[in-house]
PDB file of N, CA and C in Angstrom:
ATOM      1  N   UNK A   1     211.279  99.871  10.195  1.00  0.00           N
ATOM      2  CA  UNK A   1     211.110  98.718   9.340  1.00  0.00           C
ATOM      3  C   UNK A   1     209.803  97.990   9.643  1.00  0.00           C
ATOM      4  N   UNK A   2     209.152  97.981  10.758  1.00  0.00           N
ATOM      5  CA  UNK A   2     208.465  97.731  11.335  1.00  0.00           C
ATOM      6  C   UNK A   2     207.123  97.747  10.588  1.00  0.00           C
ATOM      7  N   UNK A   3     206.870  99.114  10.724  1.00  0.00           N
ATOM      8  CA  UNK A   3     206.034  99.967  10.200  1.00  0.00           C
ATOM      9  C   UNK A   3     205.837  99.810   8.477  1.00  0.00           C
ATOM     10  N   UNK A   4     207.001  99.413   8.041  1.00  0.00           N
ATOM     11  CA  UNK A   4     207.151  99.365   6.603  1.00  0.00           C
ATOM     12  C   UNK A   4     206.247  97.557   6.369  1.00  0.00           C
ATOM     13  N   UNK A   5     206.862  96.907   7.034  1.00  0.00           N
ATOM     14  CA  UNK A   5     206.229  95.577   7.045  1.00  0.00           C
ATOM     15  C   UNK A   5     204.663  95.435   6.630  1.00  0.00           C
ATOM     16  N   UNK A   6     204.637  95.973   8.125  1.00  0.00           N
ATOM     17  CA  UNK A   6     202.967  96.100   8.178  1.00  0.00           C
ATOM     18  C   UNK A   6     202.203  96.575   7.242  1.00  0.00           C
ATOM     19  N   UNK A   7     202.795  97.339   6.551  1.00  0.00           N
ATOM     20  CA  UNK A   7     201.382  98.367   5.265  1.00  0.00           C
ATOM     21  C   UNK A   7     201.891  97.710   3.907  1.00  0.00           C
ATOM     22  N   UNK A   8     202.489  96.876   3.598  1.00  0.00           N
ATOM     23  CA  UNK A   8     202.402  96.487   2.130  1.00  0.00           C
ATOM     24  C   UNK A   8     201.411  95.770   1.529  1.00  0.00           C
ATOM     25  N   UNK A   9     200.650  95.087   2.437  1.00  0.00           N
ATOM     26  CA  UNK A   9     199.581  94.128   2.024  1.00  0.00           C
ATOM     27  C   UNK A   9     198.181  95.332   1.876  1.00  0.00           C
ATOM     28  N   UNK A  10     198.024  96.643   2.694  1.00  0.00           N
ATOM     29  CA  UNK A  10     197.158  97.705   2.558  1.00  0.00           C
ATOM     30  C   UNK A  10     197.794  98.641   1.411  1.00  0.00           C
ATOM     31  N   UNK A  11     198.877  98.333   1.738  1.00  0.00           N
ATOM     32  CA  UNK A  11     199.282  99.469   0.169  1.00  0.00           C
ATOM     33  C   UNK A  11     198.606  98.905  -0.999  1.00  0.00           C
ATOM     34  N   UNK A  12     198.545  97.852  -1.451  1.00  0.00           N
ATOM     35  CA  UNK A  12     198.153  97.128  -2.454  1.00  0.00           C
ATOM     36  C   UNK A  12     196.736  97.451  -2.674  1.00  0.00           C
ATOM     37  N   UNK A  13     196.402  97.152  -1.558  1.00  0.00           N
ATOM     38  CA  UNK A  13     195.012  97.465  -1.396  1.00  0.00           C
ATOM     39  C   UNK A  13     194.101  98.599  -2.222  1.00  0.00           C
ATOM     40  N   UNK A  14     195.156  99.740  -1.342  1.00  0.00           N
ATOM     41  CA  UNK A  14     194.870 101.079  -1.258  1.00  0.00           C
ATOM     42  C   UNK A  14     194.954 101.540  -2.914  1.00  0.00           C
ATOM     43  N   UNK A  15     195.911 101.012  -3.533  1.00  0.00           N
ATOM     44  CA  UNK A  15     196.513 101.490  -5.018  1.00  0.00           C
ATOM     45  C   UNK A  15     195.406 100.975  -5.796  1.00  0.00           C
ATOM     46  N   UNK A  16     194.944  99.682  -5.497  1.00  0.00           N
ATOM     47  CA  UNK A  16     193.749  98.787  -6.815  1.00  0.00           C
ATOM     48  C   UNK A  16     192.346  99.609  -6.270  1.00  0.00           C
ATOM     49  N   UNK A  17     191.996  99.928  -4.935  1.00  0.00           N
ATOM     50  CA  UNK A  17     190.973 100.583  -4.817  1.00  0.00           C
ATOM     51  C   UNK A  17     190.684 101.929  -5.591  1.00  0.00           C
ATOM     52  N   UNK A  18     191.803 103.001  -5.157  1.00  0.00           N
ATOM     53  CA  UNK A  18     191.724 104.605  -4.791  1.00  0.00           C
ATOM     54  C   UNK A  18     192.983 105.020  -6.218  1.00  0.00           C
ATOM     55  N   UNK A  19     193.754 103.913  -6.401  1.00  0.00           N
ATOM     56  CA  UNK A  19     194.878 104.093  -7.425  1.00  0.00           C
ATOM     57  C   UNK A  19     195.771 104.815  -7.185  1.00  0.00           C
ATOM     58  N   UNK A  20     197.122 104.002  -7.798  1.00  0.00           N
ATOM     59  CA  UNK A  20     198.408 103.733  -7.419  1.00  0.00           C
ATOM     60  C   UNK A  20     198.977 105.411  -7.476  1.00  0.00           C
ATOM     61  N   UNK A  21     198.626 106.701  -8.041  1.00  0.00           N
ATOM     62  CA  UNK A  21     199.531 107.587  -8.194  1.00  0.00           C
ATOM     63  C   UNK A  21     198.584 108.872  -7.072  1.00  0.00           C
ATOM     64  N   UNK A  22     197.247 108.381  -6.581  1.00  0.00           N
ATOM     65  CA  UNK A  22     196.629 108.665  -5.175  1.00  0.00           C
ATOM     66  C   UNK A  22     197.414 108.649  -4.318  1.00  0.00           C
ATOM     67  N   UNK A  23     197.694 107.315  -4.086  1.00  0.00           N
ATOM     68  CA  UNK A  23     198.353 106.761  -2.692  1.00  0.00           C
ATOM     69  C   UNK A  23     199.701 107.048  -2.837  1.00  0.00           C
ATOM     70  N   UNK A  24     200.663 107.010  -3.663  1.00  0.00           N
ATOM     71  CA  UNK A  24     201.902 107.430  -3.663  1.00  0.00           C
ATOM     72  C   UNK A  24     201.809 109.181  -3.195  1.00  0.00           C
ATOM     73  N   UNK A  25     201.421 109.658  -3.830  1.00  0.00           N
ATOM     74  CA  UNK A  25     200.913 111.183  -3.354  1.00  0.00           C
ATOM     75  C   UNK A  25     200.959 111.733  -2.046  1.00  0.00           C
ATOM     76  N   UNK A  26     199.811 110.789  -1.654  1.00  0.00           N
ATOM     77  CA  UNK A  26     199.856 110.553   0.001  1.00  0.00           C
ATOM     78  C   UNK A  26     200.466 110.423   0.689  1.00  0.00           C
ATOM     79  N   UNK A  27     201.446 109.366   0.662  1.00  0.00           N
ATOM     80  CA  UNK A  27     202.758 109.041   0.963  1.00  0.00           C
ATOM     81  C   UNK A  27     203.946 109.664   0.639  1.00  0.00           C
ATOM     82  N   UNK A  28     203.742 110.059  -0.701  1.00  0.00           N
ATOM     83  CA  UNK A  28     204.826 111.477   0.051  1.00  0.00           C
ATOM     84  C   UNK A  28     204.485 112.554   0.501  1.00  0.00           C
ATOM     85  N   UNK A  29     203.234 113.091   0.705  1.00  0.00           N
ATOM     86  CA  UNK A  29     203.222 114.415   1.788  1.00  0.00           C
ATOM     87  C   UNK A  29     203.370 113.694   2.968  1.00  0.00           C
ATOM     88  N   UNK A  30     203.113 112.551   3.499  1.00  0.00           N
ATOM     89  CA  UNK A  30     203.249 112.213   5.052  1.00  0.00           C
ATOM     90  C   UNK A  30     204.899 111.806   4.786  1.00  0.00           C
ATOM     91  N   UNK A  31     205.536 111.251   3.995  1.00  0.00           N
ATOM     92  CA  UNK A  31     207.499 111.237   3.928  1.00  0.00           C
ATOM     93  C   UNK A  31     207.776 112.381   4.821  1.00  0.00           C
ATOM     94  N   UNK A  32     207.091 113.498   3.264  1.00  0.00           N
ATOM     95  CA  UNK A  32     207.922 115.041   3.631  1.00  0.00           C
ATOM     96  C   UNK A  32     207.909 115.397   5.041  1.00  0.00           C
ATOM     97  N   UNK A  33     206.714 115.169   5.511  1.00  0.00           N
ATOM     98  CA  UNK A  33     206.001 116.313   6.804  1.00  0.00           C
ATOM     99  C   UNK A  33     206.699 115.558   7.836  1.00  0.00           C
ATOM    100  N   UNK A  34     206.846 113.990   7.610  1.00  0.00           N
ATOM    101  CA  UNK A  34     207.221 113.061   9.051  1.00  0.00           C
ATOM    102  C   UNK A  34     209.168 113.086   8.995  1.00  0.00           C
ATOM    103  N   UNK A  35     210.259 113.328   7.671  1.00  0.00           N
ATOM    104  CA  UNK A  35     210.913 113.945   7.491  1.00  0.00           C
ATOM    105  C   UNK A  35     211.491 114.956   7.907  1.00  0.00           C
ATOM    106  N   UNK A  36     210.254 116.122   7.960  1.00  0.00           N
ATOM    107  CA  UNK A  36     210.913 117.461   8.741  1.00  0.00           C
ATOM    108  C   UNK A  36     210.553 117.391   9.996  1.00  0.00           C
ATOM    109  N   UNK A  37     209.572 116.501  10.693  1.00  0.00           N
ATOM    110  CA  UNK A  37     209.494 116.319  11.923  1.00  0.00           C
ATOM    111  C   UNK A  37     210.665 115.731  12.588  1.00  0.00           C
ATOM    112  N   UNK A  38     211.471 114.888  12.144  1.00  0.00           N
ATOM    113  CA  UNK A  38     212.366 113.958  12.347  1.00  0.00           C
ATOM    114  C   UNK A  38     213.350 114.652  13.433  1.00  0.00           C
ATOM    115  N   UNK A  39     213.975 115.991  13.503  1.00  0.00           N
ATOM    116  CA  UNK A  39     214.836 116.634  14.128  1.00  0.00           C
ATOM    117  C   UNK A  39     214.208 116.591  15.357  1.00  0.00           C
ATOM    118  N   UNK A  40     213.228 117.620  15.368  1.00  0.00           N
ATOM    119  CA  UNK A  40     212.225 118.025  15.922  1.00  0.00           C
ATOM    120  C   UNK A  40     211.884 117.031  17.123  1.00  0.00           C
ATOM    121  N   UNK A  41     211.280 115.589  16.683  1.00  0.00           N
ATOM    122  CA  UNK A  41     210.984 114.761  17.859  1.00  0.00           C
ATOM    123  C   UNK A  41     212.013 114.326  18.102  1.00  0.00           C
ATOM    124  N   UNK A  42     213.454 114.232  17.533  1.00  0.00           N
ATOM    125  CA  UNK A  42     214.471 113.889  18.506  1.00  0.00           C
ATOM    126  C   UNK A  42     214.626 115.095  19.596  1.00  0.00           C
ATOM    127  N   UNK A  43     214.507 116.008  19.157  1.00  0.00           N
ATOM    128  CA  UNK A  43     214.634 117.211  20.672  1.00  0.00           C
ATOM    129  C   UNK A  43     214.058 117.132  21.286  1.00  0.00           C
ATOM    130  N   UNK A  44     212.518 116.581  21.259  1.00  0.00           N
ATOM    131  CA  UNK A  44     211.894 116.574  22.794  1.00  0.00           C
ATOM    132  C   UNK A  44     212.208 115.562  23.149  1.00  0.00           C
ATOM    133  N   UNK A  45     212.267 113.864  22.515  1.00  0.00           N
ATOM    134  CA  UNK A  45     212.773 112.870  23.339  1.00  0.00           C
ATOM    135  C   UNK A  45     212.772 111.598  22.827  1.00  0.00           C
ATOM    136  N   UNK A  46     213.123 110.955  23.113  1.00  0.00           N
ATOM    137  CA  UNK A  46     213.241 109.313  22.482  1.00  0.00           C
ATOM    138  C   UNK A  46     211.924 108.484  21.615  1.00  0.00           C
ATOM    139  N   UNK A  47     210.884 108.496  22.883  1.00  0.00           N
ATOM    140  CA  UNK A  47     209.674 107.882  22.609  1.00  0.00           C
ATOM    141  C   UNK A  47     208.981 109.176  20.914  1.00  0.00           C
ATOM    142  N   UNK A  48     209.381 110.019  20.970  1.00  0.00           N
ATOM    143  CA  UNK A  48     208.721 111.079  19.938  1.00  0.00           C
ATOM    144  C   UNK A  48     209.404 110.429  18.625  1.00  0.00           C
ATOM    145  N   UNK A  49     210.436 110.448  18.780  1.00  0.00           N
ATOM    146  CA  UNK A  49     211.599 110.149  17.706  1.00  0.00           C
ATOM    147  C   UNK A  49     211.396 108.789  16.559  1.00  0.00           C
ATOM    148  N   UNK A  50     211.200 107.675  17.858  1.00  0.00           N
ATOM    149  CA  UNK A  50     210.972 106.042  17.505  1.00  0.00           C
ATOM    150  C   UNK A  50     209.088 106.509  17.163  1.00  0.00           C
ATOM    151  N   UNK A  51     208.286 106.963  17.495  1.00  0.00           N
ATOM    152  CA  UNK A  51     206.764 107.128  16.783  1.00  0.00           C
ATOM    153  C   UNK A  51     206.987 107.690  15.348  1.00  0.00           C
ATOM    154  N   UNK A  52     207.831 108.696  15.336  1.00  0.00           N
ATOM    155  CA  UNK A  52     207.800 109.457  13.935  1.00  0.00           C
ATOM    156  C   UNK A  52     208.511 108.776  13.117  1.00  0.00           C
ATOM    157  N   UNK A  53     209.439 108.198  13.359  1.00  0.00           N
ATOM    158  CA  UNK A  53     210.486 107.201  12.532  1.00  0.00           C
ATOM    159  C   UNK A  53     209.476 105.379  11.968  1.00  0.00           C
ATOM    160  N   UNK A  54     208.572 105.350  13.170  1.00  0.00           N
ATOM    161  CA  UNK A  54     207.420 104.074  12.829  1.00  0.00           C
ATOM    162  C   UNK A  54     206.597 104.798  11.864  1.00  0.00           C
ATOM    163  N   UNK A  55     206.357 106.202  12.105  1.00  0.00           N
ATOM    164  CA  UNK A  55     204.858 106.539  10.758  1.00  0.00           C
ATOM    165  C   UNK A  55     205.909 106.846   9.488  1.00  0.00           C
ATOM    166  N   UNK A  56     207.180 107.481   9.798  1.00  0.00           N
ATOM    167  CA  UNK A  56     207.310 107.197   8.786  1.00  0.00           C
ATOM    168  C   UNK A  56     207.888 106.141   7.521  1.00  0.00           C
ATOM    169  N   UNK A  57     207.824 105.272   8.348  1.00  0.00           N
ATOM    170  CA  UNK A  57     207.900 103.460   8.298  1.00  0.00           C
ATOM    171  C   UNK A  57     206.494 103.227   7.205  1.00  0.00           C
ATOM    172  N   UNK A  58     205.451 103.426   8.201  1.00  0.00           N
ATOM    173  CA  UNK A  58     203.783 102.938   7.796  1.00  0.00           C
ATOM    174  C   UNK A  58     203.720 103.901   6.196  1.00  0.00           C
ATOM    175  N   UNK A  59     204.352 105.083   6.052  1.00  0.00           N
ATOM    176  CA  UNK A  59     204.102 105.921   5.150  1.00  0.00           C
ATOM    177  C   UNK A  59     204.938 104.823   4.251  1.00  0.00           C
ATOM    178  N   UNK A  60     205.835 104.879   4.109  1.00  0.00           N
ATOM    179  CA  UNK A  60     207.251 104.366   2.837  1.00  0.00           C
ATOM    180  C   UNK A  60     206.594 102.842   2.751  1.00  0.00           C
ATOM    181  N   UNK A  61     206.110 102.421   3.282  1.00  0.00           N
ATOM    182  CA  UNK A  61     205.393 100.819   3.220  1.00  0.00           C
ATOM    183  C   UNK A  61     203.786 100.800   1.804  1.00  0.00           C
ATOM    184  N   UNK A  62     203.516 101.873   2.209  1.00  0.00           N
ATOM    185  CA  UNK A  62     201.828 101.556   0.906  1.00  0.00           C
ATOM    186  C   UNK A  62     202.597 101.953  -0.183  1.00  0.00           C
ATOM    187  N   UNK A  63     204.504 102.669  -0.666  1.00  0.00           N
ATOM    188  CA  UNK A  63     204.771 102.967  -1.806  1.00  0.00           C
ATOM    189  C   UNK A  63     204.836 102.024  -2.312  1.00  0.00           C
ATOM    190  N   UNK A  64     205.767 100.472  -2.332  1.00  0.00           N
ATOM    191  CA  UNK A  64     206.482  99.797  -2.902  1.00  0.00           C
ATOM    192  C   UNK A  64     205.259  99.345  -3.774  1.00  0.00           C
ATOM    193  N   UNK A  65     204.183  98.410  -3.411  1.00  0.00           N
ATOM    194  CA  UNK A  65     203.574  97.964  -4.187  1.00  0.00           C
ATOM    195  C   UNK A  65     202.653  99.206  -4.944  1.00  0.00           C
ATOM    196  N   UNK A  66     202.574  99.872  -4.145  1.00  0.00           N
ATOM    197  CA  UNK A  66     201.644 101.321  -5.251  1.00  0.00           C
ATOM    198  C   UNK A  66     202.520 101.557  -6.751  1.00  0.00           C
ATOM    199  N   UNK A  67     203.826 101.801  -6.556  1.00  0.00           N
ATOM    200  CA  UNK A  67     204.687 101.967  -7.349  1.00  0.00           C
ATOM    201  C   UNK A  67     204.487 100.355  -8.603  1.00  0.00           C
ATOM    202  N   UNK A  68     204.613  98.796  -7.834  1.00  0.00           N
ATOM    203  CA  UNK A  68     204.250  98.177  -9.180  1.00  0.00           C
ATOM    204  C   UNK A  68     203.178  97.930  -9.551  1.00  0.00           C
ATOM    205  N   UNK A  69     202.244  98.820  -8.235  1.00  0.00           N
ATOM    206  CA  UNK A  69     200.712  98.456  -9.779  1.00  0.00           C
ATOM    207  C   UNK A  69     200.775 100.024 -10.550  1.00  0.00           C
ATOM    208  N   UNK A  70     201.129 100.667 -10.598  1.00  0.00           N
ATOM    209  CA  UNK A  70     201.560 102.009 -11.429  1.00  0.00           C
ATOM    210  C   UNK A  70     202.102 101.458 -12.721  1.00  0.00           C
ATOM    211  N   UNK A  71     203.516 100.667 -12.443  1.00  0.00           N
ATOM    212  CA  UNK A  71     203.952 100.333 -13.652  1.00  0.00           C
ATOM    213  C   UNK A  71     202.960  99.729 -14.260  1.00  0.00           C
ATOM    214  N   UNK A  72     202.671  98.746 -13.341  1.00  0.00           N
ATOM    215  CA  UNK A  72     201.529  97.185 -14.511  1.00  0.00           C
ATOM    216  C   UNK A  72     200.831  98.212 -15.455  1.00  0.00           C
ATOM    217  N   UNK A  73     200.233  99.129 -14.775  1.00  0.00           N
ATOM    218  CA  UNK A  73     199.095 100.074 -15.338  1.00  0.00           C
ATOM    219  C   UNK A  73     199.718 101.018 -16.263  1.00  0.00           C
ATOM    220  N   UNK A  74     200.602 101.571 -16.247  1.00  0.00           N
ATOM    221  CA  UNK A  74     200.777 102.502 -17.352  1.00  0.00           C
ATOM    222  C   UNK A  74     202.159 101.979 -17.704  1.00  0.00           C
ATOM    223  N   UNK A  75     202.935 101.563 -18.088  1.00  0.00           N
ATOM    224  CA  UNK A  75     203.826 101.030 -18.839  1.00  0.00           C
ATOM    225  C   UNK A  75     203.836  99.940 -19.885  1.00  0.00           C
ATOM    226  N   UNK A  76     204.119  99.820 -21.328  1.00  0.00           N
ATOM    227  CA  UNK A  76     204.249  98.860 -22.173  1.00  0.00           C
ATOM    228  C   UNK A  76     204.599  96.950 -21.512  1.00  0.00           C
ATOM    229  N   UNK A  77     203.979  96.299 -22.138  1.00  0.00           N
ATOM    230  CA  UNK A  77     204.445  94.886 -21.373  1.00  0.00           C
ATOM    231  C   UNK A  77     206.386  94.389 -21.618  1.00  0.00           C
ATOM    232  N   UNK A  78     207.187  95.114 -22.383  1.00  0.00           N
ATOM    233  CA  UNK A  78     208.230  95.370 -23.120  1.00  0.00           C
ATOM    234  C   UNK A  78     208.879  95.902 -22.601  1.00  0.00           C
ATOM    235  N   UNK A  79     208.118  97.036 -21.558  1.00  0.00           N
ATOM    236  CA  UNK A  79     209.117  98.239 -20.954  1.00  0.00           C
ATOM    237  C   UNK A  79     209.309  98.432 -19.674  1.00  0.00           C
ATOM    238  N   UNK A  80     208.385  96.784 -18.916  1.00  0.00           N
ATOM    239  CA  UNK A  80     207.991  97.012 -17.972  1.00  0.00           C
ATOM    240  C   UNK A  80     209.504  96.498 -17.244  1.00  0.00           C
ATOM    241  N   UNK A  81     209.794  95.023 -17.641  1.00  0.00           N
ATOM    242  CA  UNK A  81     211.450  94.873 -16.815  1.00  0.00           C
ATOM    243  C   UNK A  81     212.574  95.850 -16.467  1.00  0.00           C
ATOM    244  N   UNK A  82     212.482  96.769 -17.808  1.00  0.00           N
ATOM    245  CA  UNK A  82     213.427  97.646 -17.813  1.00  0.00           C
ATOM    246  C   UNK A  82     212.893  98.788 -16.696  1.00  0.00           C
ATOM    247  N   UNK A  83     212.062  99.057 -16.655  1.00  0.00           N
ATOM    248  CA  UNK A  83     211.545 100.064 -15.487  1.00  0.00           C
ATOM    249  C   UNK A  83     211.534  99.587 -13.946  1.00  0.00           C
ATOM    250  N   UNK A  84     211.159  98.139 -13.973  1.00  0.00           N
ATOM    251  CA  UNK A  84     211.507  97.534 -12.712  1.00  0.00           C
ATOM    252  C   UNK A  84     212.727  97.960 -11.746  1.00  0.00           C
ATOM    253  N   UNK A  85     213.646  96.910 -12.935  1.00  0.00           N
ATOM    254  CA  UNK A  85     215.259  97.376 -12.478  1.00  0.00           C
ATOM    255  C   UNK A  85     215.947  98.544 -12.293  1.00  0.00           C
TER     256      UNK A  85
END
């Protein structure tokens, strides 16, 4: 959660700079990859486990707002509540 905190104010960032369906992109190949790591650093050990579980914190954090400047940007002003929810 941590990790998620921290990157929403750079997610924003990242989406109005480089644009919102870039950075979502991004964020999910680092989901997927930090995902299948997930087993993995629990077998070697604690400290592996809580790092991969923080990146993939920092990863799921630049989506939320990437995701509503996506909508702002390509959705009708009409269609946009309904897509919100």
């Amino acid at each position: 959660f941590y990790g998620y905190l921290c990157t929403q104010l750079i997610g924003g960032y990242l989406s109005d700079k480089y644009g919102a369906k870039h950075v979502i992109a991004v964020a999910s190949l680092c989901w997927s990859v930090l995902g299948l790591m997930t087993p993995l650093a629990a077998h070697w050990n604690l400290g592996a486990l809580i790092a991969v579980r923080v990146l993939l914190g920092v990863a799921s954090g630049v989506s939320y707002p990437s995701v509503h400047s996506l909508v702002g940007k390509w959705f009708p002003i009409g269609e946009r509540s309904f897509i919100s929810a």
